[in-house]
C-alpha atoms as a PDB file:
ATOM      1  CA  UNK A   1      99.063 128.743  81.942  1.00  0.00           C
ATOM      2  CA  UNK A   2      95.656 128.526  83.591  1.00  0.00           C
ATOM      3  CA  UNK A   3      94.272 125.265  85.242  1.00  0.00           C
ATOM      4  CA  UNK A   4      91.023 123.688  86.928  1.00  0.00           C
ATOM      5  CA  UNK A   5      92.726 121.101  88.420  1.00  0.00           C
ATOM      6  CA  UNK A   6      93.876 120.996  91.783  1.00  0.00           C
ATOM      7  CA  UNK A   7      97.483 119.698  92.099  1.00  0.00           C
ATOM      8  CA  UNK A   8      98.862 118.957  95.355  1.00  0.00           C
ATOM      9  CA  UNK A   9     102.074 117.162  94.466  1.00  0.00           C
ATOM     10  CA  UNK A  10     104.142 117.830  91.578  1.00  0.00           C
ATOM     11  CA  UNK A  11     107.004 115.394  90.407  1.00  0.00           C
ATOM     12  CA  UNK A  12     109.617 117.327  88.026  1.00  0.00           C
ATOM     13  CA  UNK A  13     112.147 115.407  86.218  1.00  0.00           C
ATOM     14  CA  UNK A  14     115.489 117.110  86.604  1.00  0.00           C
ATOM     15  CA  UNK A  15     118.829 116.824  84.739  1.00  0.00           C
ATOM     16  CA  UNK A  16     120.372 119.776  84.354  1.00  0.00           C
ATOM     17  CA  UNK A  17     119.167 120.089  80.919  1.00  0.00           C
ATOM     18  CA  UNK A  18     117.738 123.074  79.764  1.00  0.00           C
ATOM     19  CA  UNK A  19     114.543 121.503  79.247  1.00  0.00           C
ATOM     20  CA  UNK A  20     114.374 120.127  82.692  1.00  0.00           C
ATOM     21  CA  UNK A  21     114.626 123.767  83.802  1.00  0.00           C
ATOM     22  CA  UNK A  22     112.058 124.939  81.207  1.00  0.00           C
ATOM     23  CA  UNK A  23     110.241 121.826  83.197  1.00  0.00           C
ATOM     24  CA  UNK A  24     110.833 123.232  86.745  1.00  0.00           C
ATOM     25  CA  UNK A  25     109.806 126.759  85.460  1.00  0.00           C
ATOM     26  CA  UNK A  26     106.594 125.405  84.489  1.00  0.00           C
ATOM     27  CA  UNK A  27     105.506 123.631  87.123  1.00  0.00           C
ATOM     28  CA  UNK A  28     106.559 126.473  89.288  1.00  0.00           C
ATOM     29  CA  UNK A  29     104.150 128.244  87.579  1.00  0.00           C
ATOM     30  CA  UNK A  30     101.913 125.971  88.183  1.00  0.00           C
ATOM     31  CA  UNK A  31     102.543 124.939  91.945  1.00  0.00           C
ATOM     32  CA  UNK A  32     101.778 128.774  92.393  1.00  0.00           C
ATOM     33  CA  UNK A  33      98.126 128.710  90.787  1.00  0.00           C
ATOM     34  CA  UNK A  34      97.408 125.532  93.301  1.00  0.00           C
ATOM     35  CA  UNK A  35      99.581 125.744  96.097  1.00  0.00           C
ATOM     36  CA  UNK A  36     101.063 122.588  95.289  1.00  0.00           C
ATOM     37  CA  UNK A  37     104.893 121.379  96.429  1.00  0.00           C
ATOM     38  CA  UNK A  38     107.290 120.085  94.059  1.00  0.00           C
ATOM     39  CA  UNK A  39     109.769 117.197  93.895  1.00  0.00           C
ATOM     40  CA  UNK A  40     112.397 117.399  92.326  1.00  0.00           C
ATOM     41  CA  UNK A  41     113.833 113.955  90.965  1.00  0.00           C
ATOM     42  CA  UNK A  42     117.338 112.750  89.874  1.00  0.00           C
ATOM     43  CA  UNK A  43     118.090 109.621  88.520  1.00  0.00           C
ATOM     44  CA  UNK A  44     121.198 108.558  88.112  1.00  0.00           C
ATOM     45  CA  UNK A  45     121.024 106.052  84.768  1.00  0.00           C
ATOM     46  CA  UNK A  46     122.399 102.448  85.903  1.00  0.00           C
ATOM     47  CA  UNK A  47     122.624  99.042  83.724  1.00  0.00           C
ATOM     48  CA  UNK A  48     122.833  95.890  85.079  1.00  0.00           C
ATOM     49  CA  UNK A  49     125.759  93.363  85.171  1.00  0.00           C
ATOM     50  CA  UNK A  50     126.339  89.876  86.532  1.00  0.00           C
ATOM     51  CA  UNK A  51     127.826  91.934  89.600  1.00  0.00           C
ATOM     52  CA  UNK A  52     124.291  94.031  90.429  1.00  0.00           C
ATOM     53  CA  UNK A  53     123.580  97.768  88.620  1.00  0.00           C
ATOM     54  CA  UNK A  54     126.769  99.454  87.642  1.00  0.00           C
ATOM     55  CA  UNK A  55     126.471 103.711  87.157  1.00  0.00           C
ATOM     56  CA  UNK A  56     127.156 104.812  83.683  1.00  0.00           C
ATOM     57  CA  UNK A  57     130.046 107.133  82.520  1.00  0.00           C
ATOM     58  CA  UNK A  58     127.652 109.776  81.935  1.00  0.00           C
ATOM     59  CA  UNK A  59     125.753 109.037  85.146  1.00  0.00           C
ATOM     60  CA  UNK A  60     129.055 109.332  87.168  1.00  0.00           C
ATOM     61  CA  UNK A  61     129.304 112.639  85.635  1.00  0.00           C
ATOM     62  CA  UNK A  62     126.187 113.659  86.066  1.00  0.00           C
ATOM     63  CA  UNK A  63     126.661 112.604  90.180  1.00  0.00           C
ATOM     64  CA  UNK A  64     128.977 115.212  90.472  1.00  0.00           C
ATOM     65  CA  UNK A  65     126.520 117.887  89.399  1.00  0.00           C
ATOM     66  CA  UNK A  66     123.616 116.631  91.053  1.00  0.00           C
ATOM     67  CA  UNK A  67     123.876 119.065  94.377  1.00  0.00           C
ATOM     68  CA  UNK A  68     124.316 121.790  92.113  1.00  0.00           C
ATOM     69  CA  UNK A  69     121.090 121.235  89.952  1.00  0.00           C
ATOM     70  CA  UNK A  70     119.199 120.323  93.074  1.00  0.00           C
ATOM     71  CA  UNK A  71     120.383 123.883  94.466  1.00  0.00           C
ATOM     72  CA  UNK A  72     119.375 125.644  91.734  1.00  0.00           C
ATOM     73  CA  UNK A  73     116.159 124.170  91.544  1.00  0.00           C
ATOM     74  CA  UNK A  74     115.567 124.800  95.425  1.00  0.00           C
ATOM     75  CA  UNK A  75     116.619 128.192  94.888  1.00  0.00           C
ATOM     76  CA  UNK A  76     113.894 128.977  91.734  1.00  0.00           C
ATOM     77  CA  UNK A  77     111.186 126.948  94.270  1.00  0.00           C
ATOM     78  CA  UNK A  78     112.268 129.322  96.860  1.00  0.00           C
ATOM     79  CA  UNK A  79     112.073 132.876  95.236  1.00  0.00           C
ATOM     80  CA  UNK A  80     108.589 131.802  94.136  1.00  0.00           C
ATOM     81  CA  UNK A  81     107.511 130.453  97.329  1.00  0.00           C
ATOM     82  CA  UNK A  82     107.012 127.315  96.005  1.00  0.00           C
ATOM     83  CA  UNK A  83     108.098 123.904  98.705  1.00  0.00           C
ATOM     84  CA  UNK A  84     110.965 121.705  97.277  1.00  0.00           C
ATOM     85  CA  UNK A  85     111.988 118.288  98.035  1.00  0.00           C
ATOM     86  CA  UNK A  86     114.224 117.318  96.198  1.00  0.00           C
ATOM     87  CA  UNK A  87     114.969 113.088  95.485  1.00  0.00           C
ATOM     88  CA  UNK A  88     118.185 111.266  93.810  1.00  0.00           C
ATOM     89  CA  UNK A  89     117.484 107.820  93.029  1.00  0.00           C
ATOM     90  CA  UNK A  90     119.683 105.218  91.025  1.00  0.00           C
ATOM     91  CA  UNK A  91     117.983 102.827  87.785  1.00  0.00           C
ATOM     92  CA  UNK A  92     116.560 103.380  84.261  1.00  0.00           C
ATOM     93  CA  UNK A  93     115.227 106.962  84.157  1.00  0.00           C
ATOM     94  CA  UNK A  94     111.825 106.819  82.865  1.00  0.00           C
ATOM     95  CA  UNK A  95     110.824 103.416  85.041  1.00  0.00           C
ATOM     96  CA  UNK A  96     112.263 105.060  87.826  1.00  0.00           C
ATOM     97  CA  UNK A  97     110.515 108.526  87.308  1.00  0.00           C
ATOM     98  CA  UNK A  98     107.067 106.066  86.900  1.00  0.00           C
ATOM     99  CA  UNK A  99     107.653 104.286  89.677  1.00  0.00           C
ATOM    100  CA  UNK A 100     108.769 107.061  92.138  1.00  0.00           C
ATOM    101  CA  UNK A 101     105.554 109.194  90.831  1.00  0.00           C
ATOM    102  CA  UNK A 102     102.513 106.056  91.697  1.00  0.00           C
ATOM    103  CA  UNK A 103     104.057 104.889  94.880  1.00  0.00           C
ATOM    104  CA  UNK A 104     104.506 108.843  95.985  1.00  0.00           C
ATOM    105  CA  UNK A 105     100.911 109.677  94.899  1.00  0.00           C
ATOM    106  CA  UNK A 106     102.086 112.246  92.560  1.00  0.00           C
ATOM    107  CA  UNK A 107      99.153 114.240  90.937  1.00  0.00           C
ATOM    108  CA  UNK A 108     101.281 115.661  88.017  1.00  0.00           C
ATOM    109  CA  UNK A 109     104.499 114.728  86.257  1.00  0.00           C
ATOM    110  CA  UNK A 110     106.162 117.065  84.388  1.00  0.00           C
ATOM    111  CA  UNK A 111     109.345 116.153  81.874  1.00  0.00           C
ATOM    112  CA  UNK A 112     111.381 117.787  79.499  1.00  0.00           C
ATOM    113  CA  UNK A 113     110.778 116.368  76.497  1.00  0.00           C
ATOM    114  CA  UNK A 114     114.575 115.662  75.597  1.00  0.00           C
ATOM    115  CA  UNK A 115     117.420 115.988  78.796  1.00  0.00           C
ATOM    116  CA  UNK A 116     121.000 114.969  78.840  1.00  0.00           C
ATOM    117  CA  UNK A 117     120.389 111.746  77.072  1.00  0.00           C
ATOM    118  CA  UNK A 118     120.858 110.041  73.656  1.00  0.00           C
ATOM    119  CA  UNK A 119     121.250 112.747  70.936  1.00  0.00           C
ATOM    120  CA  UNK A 120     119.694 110.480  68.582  1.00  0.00           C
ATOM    121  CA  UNK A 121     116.026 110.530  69.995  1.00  0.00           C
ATOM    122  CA  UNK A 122     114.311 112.233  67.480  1.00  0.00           C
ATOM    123  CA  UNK A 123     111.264 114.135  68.766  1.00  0.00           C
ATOM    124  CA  UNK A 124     110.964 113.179  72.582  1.00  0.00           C
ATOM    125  CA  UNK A 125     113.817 111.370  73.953  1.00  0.00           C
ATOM    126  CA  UNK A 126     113.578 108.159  75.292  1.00  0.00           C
ATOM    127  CA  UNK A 127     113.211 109.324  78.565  1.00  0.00           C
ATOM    128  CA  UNK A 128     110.178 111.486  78.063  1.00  0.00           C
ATOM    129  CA  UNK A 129     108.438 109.075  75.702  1.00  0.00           C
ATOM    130  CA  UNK A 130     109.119 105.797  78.369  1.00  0.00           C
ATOM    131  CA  UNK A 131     107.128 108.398  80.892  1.00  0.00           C
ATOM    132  CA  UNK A 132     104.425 109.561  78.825  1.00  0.00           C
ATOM    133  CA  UNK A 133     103.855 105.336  77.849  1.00  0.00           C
ATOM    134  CA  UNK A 134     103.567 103.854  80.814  1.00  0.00           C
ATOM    135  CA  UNK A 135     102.048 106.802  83.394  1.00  0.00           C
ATOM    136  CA  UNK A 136      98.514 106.448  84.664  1.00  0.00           C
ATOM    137  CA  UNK A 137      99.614 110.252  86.042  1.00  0.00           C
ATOM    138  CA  UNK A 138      98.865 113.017  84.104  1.00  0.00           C
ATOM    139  CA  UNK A 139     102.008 113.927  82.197  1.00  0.00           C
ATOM    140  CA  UNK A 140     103.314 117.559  81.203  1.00  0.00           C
ATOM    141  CA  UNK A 141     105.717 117.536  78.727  1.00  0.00           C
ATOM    142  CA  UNK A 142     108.070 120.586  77.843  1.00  0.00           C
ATOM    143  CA  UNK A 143     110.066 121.896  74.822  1.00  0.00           C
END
């Protein structure tokens, strides 16, 4: 994958889905061409109540998991050279993903285009599509 453009930052959006591997792999590939560093970010699905946001099953689940992912992630970043930060933040996953990416000055977001969530998302899952809707970041989706 060749590029002109010069990417500093890199925001990946990690699940521990296949595809947000596929993702990371990707934008390895492309923090290498130019010498960008990668986040990698987490969110941990929440829903509000009358009490505040409450964590979903799958979410609490997921929690568990996270330091592994992260690990992994750091680890592929690693072998490659490649800088890793690595962020866990709590909300809805594709406002939070949007958010996190303008107010960290992001240059590239890069998503699988279906993770861990709802099986009945046809072609991109709600996640992906959310990001790709509302960015004014350039957005790299994977299959």
């Amino acid at each position: 994958m060749k590029t002109n453009h010069s990417f500093k930052k890199i925001l990946v959006a990690l699940d521990g889905s296949k595809n947000s591997i596929r993702a990371l792999s990707n934008a390895i590939q492309l923090a290498k061409q130019t010498d960008a560093s990668i986040i990698g970010i987490f969110v941990i699905q929440t829903f509000p109540t009358e009490m505040g946001l409450m964590i979903t099953v799958v979410g609490k689940a997921l929690s568990k998991h996270y330091k592994h992912f992260m690990q992994t992630a750091k680890t592929m970043c690693t072998k490659k050279g490649i800088e890793f930060l690595d962020v866990i933040k709590y909300g809805e996953e594709g406002k939070t993903i949007v958010s996190f990416a303008h107010k960290n000055n992001v240059d590239l977001v890069v998503v699988g285009s279906r993770g861990m969530g709802k099986l009945k998302e046809l072609f991109l899952g709600s996640t992906s599509n959310y990001v790709i809707h509302s960015s004014k970041i350039p957005i790299l989706i994977i299959k």
